[in-house]
Protein backbone atom coordinates (compact mmCIF):
# COMPACT_ATOMS: atom_id res chain seq x y z
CA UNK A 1 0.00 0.00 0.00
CA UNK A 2 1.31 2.99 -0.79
CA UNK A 3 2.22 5.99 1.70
CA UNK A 4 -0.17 8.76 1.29
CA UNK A 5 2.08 11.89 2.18
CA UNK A 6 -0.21 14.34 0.55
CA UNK A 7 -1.64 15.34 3.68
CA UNK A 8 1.58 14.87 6.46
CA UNK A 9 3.10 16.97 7.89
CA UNK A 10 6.54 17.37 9.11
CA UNK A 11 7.48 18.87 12.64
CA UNK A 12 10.53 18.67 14.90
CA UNK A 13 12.55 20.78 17.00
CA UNK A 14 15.90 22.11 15.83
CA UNK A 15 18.53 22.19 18.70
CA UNK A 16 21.32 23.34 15.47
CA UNK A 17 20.81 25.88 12.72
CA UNK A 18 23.24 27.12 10.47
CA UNK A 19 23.49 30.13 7.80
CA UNK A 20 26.01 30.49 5.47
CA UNK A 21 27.26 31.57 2.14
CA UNK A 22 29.46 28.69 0.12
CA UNK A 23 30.56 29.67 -3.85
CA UNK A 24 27.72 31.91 -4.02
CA UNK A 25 25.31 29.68 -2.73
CA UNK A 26 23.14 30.88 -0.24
CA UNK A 27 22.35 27.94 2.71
CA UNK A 28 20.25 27.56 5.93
CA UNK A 29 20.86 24.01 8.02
CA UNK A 30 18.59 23.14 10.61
CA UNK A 31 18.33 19.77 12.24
CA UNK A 32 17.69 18.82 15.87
CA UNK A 33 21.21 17.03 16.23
CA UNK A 34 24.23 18.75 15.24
CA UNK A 35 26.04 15.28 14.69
CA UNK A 36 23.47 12.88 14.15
CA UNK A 37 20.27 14.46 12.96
CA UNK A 38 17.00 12.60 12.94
CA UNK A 39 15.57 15.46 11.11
CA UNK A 40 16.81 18.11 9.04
CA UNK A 41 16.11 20.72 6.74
CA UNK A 42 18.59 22.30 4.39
CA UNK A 43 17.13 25.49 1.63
CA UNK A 44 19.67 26.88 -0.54
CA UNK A 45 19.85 29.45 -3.00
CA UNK A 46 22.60 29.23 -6.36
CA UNK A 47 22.56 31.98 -8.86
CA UNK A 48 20.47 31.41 -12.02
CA UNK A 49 18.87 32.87 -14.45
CA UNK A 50 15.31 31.33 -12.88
CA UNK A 51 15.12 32.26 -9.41
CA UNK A 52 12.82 29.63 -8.55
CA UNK A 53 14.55 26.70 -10.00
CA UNK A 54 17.71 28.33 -8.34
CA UNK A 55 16.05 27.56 -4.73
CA UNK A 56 16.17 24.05 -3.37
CA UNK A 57 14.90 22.05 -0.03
CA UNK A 58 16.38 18.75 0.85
CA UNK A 59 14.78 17.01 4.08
CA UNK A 60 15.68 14.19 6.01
CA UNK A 61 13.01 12.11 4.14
CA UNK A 62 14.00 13.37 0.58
CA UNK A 63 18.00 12.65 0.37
CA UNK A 64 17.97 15.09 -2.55
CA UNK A 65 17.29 18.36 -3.56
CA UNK A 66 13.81 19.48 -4.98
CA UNK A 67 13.74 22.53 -6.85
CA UNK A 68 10.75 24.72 -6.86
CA UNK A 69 9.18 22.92 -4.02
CA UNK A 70 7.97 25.76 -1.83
CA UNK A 71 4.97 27.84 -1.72
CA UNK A 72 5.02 29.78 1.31
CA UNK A 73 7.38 30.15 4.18
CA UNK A 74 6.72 31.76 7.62
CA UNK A 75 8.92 32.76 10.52
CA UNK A 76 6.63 33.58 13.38
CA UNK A 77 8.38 33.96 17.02
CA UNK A 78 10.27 30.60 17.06
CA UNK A 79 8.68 28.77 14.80
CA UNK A 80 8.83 27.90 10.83
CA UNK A 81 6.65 26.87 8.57
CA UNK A 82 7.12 25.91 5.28
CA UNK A 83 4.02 24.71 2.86
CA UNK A 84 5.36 22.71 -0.23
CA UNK A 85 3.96 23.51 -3.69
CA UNK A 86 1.02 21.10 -4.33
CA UNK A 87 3.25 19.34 -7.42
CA UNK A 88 5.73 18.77 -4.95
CA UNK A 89 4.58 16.74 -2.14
CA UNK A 90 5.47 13.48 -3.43
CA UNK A 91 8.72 14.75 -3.63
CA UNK A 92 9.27 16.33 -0.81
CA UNK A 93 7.31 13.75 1.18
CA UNK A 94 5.06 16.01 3.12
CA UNK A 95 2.66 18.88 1.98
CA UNK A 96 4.01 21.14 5.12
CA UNK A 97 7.41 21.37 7.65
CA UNK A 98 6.67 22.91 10.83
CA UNK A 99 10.13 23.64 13.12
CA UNK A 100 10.02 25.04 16.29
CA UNK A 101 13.59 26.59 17.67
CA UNK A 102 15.03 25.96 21.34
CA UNK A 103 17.58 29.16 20.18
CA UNK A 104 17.84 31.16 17.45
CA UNK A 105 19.99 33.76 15.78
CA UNK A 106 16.70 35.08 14.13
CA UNK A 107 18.41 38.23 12.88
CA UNK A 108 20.40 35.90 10.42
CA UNK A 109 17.75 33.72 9.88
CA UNK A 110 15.78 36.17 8.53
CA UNK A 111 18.63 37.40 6.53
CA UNK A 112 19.09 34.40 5.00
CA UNK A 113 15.76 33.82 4.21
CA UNK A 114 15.32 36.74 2.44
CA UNK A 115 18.17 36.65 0.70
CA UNK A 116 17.37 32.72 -1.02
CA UNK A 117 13.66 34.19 -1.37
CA UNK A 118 14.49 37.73 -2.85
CA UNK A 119 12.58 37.95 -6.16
CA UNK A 120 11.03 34.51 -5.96
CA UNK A 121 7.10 33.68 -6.60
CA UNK A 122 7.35 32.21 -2.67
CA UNK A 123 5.55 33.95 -0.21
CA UNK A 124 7.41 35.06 3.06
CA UNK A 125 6.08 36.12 5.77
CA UNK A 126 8.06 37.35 8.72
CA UNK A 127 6.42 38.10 12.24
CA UNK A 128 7.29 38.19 15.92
């Protein structure tokens, strides 16, 4: 029988984040194990001429990058959501990623974010 994911969700809470700039790519880590993660999220941004097919998500169920996966991210207070384009859930292997932070750096988090997001079709939304 086959897994429906369609409707799952993803949550966890990330003890590790990381933000950083590698050849021009653009990268945010989280996971809740800074060795050994049991979940993780990693969104990166590389230079090209489509800016959505330039930002990628790779999860701890999907082993690989998916391009043009996300619809909407929001960074409320500690917590982020992210809501995967409708095409992409198979992919991705959940429709939505919810991550609540023991600490964050928000300042840079939200730097980051805008800067993978800048001039995308996503929608970000950045509160609290």
């Amino acid at each position: 029988m086959k897994e429906n994911i369609t409707n799952s969700e993803i949550k966890f809470l990330a003890n590790t984040t990381n933000c950083y700039t590698e050849n021009g790519v653009f990268i945010i880590g989280i996971s809740d194990d800074p060795i050994s993660p049991n979940h993780y999220l990693i969104l990166s941004r590389y230079d090209e001429d489509d800016v959505d097919e330039s930002i990628g998500i790779q999860t701890h169920l999907t082993g690989m990058e998916v391009a043009k996966a996300i619809k909407r991210i929001v960074l409320k207070a500690n917590i982020l959501t992210i809501e995967i384009n409708k095409h992409n859930t198979e992919q991705v292997r959940a429709k939505k990623m919810i991550i609540e932070f023991s600490e964050i750096d928000k300042t840079l988090l939200i730097t980051y974010i805008n800067n993978i997001f800048l001039n995308s079709s996503v929608k970000v939304i950045i509160s609290g």
